[in-house]
Structures are given as C-alpha cells and as structure tokens.
Protein backbone atom coordinates (compact mmCIF):
# COMPACT_ATOMS: atom_id res chain seq x y z
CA UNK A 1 0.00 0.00 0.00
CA UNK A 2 1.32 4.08 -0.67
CA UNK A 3 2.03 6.26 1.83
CA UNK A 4 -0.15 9.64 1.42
CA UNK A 5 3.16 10.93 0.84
CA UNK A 6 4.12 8.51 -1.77
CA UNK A 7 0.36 9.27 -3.26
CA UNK A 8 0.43 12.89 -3.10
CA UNK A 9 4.46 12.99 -4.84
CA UNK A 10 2.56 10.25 -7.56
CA UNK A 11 0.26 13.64 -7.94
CA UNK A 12 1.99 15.86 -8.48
CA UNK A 13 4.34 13.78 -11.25
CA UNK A 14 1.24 13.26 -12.97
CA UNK A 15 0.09 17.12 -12.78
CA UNK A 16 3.27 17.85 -14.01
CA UNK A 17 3.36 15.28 -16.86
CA UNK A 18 0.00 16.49 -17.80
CA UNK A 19 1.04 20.09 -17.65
CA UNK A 20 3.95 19.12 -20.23
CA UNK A 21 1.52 17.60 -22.66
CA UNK A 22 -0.55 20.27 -22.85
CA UNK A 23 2.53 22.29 -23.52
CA UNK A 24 2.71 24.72 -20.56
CA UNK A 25 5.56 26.79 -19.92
CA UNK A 26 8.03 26.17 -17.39
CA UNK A 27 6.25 27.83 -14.08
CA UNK A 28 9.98 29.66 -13.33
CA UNK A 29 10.96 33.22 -12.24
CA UNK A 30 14.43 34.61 -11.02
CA UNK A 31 14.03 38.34 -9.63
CA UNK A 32 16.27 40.62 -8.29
CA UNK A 33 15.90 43.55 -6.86
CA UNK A 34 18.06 46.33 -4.85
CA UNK A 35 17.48 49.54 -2.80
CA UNK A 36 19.84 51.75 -0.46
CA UNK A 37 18.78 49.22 2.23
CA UNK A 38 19.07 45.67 0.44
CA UNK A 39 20.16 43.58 -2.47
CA UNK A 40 17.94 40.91 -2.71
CA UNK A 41 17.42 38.38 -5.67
CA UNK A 42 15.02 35.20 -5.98
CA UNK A 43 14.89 32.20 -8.25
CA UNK A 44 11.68 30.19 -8.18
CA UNK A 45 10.53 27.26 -9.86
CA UNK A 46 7.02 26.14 -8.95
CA UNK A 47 7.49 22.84 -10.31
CA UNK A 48 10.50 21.93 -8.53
CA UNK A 49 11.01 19.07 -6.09
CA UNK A 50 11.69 21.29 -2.68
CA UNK A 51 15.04 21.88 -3.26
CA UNK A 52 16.41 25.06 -1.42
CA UNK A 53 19.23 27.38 -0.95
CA UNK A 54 18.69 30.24 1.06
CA UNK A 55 21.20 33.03 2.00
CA UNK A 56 19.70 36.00 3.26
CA UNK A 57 21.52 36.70 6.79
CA UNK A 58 19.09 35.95 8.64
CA UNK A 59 19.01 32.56 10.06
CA UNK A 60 15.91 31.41 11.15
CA UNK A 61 14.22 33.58 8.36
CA UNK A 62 16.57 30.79 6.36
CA UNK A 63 15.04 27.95 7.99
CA UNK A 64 11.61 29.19 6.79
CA UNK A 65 12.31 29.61 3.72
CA UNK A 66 13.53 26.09 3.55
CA UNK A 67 9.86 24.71 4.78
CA UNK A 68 8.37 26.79 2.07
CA UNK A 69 10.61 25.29 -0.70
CA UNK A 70 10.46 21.73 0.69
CA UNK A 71 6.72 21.37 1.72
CA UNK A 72 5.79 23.17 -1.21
CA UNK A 73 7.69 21.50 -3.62
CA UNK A 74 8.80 24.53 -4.97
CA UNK A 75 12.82 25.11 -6.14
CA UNK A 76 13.75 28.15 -4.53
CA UNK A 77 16.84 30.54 -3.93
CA UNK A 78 17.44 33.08 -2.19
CA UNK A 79 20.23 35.13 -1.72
CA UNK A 80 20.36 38.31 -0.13
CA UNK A 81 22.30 41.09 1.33
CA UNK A 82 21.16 43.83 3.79
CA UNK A 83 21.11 46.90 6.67
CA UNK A 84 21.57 43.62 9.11
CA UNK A 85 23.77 46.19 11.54
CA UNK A 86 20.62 47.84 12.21
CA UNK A 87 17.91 45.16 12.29
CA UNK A 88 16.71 42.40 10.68
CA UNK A 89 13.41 44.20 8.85
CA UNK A 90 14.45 45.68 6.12
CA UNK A 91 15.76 42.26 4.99
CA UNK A 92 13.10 40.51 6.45
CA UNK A 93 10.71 42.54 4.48
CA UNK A 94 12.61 42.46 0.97
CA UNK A 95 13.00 39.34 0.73
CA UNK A 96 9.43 38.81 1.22
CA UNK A 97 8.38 41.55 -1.72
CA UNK A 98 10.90 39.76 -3.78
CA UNK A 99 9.91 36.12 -2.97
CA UNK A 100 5.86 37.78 -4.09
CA UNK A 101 6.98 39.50 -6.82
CA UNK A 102 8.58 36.23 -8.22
CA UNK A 103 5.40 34.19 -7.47
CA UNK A 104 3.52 36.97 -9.78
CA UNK A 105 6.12 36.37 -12.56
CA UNK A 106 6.28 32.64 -12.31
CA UNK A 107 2.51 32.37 -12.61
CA UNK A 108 2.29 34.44 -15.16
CA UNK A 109 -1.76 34.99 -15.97
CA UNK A 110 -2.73 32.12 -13.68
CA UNK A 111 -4.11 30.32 -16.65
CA UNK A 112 -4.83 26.98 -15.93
CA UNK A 113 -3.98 26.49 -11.97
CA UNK A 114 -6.31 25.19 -9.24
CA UNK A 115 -6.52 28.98 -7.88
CA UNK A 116 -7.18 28.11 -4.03
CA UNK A 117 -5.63 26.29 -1.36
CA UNK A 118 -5.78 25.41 2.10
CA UNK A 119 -4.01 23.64 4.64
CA UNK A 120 -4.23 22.75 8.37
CA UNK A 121 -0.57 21.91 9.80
CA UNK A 122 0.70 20.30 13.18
CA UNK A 123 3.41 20.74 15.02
CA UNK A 124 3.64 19.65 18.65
CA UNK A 125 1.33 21.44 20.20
CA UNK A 126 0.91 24.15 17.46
CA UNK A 127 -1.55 23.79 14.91
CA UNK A 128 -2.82 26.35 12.10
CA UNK A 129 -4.86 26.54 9.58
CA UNK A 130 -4.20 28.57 6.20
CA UNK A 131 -6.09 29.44 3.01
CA UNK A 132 -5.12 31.16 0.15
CA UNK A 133 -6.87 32.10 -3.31
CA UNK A 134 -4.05 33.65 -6.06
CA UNK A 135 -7.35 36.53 -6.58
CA UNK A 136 -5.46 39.83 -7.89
CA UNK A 137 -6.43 40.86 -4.60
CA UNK A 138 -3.81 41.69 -1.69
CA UNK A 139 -5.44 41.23 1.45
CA UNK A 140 -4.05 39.61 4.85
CA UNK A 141 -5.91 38.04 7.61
CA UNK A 142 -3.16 37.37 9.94
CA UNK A 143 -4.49 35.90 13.43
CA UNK A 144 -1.32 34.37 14.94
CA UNK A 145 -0.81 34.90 18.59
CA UNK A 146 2.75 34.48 19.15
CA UNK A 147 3.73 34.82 22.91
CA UNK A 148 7.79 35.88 22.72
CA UNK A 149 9.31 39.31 21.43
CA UNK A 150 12.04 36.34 20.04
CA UNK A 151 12.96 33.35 18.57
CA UNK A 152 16.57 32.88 18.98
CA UNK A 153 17.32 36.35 16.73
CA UNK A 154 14.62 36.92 15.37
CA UNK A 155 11.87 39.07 16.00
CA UNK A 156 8.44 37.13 15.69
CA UNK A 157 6.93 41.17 14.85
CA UNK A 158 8.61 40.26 11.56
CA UNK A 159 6.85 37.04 10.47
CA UNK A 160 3.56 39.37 10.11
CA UNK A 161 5.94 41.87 7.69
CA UNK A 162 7.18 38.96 5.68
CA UNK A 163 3.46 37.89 5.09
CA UNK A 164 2.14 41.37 4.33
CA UNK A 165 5.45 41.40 2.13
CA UNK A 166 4.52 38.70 -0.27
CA UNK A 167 0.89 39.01 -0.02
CA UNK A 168 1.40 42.21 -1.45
CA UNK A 169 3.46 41.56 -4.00
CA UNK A 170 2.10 37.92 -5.38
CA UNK A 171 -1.36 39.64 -5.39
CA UNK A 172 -3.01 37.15 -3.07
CA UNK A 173 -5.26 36.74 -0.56
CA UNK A 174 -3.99 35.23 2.69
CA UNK A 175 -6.09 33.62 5.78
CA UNK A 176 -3.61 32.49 8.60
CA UNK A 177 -5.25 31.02 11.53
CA UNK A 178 -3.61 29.73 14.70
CA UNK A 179 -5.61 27.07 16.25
CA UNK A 180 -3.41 26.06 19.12
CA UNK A 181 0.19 26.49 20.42
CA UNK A 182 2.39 28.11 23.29
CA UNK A 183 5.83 27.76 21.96
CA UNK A 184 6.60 30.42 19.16
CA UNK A 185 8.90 28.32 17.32
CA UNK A 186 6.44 25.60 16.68
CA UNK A 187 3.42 28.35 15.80
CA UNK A 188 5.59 30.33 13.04
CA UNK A 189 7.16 26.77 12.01
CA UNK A 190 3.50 25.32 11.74
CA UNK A 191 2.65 28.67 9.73
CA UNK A 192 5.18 28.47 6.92
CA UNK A 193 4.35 24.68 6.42
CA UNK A 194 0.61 25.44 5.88
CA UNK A 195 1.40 28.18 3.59
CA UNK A 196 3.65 26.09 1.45
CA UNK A 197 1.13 23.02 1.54
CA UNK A 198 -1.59 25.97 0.20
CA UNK A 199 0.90 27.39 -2.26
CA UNK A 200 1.82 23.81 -3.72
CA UNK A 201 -2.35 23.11 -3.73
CA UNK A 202 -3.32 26.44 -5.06
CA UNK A 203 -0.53 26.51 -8.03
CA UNK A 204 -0.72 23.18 -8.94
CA UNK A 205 -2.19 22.67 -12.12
CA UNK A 206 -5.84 21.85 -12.97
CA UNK A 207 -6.62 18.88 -15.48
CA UNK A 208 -10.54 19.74 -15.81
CA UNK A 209 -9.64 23.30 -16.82
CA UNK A 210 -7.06 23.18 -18.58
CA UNK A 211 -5.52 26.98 -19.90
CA UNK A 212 -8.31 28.63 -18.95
CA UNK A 213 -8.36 31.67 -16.44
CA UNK A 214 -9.85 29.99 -13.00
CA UNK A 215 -12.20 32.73 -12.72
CA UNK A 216 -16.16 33.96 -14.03
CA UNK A 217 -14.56 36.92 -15.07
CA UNK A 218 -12.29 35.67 -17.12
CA UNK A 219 -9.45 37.61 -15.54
CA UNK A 220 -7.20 37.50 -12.17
C-alpha cells in the first residue's frame, strides 16, 4: 500500500506530466531587486522538487524559507544582502516583496492552476490553519498569537511583515489562523508549512480546466 506521501508525490508527477503535454511553460521566475537598504534576488521554480538554498543573513528567516521550498515542492533561492547592523526588517521585508513578486512572474496569468488552497498543519502542540486564493487581490488576515518578542534572533513582529510582504506583491489573498500552540517556534514553524502546503495546492495545475483563467470573469 502508498504512503499519502508517496500518493500525493505520484500527484503531483502526474500534474506535471500532464502540464507538459498540454505544452505549458516552465512555471519559473528569477528576480532581483536592490534599494539603499538591500540587495535581494530570488529564483523560483514552482514545479520543482523542494530543493532550497537560502542566504539571506538571517538565520531562522533561512530555515523558513527552507519549509516553504520543501513542503511546497517549490525550487527556490534566495540570496540576499542587507542593513543587518541595524535590524533584521528591512531584509526581512525584501525578501518577502521579492519572494511575491517572483510568485507573480512565475505564474504568469494564472491560466490553468487550481486557484485556491488550504491547509491545516501540526506541530507539537501548534496547529494552524491557512487558506489562500491567487485573486489579484492583496489582502491579509493574519491571526497568529505568538507569545515571545524572540525566537533565537529573530523578531516574531517580523513574520507578520514577511506575510504582508509577499501578499502584497504575489497579489493574493492570505487567511492564517492559529488554532493552538504556546511555543513560538512551533506556531511560526506550523505557519510556513501550511502556507507552502496551500501554495503547492493552489498553483498546482488543474486537469478539468485546462488553460483557462480559474475565474467567471475571465481575468485575475
């Protein structure tokens, strides 16, 4: 008998092979971009196989950028270079425009993709619950409680920036909803795995509909 991970990777091959035969462009963006406070670029591949490299300075932002490449099956690098002798947001922050602004790119007009995702992750004690639609429309729900300033380095204010960031910039809408949890770690951990387990659902592509725009109006 398959796993549900063996069944969901037999998926996504399939999605992929199917997304070949119909002839549909590689899904993959590489954007850079640079301001007096950071140097930032990002090269994504939605249908990669999780692989990650991530530079940006910041360590644990690092680490989550790794859970959205590997749970989301997305390639993804990310290098980037910033104000880190004052604090971590500026980075923090640009690397979250970029890493939106390279979803935009890589998705192109959206033709053809399932459009809406949703996941509900555990970890430990934490669990939350996320839901995304790629609309055109920015908006953030953010309803994490978080209950430390840090986690190691890092300021836990800034996982709310990074999400406003790429929410922003991909031109999605964003529901993130903690259900449980007491250790911050585990909460923002649980957080980025739901988001990349809604990214990988909502960009995945749809066999009923093939390169049509996943919307009444005929437009995202």
């Amino acid at each position: 008998m398959q796993t549900s991970d063996a069944l969901t990777e037999s998926r996504h091959d399939r999605l992929t092979t199917l997304a070949q035969n119909l002839n549909i462009p590689d899904r993959v963006a590489t954007v850079s971009r640079k301001t007096g406070e950071t140097d930032v670029q990002v090269t994504l591949n939605l249908d990669g196989t999780g692989q990650c490299t991530a530079k940006t300075g910041i360590p644990f932002l690092d680490h989550m950028l790794h859970q959205i490449a590997s749970h989301g099956l997305l390639d993804l690098e990310v290098y980037a270079t910033g104000d880190l002798e004052i604090d971590d947001h500026h980075t923090n922050e640009d690397v979250g425009i970029t890493l939106g602004m390279a979803l935009a790119k890589a998705l192109g007009d959206r033709k053809g993709i399932m459009r809406f995702g949703h996941f509900v992750a555990p970890l430990d004690e934490a669990l939350v619950q996320v839901a995304l639609d790629f609309s055109g429309r920015p908006h953030l729900s953010y309803g994490l409680e978080i209950p430390t300033q840090r986690v190691g380095t890092y300021d836990t204010q800034l996982v709310r920036e990074f999400f406003v960031a790429i929410v922003n910039h991909a031109q999605m809408t964003l529901h993130i909803r903690q259900l449980d949890g007491i250790n911050s770690h585990h909460i923002i951990e649980a957080t980025f795995k739901a988001v990349a387990r809604s990214l990988r659902m909502a960009t995945e592509s749809d066999p009923r509909r093939a390169q049509a725009i996943p919307s009444s109006k005929g437009v995202l």
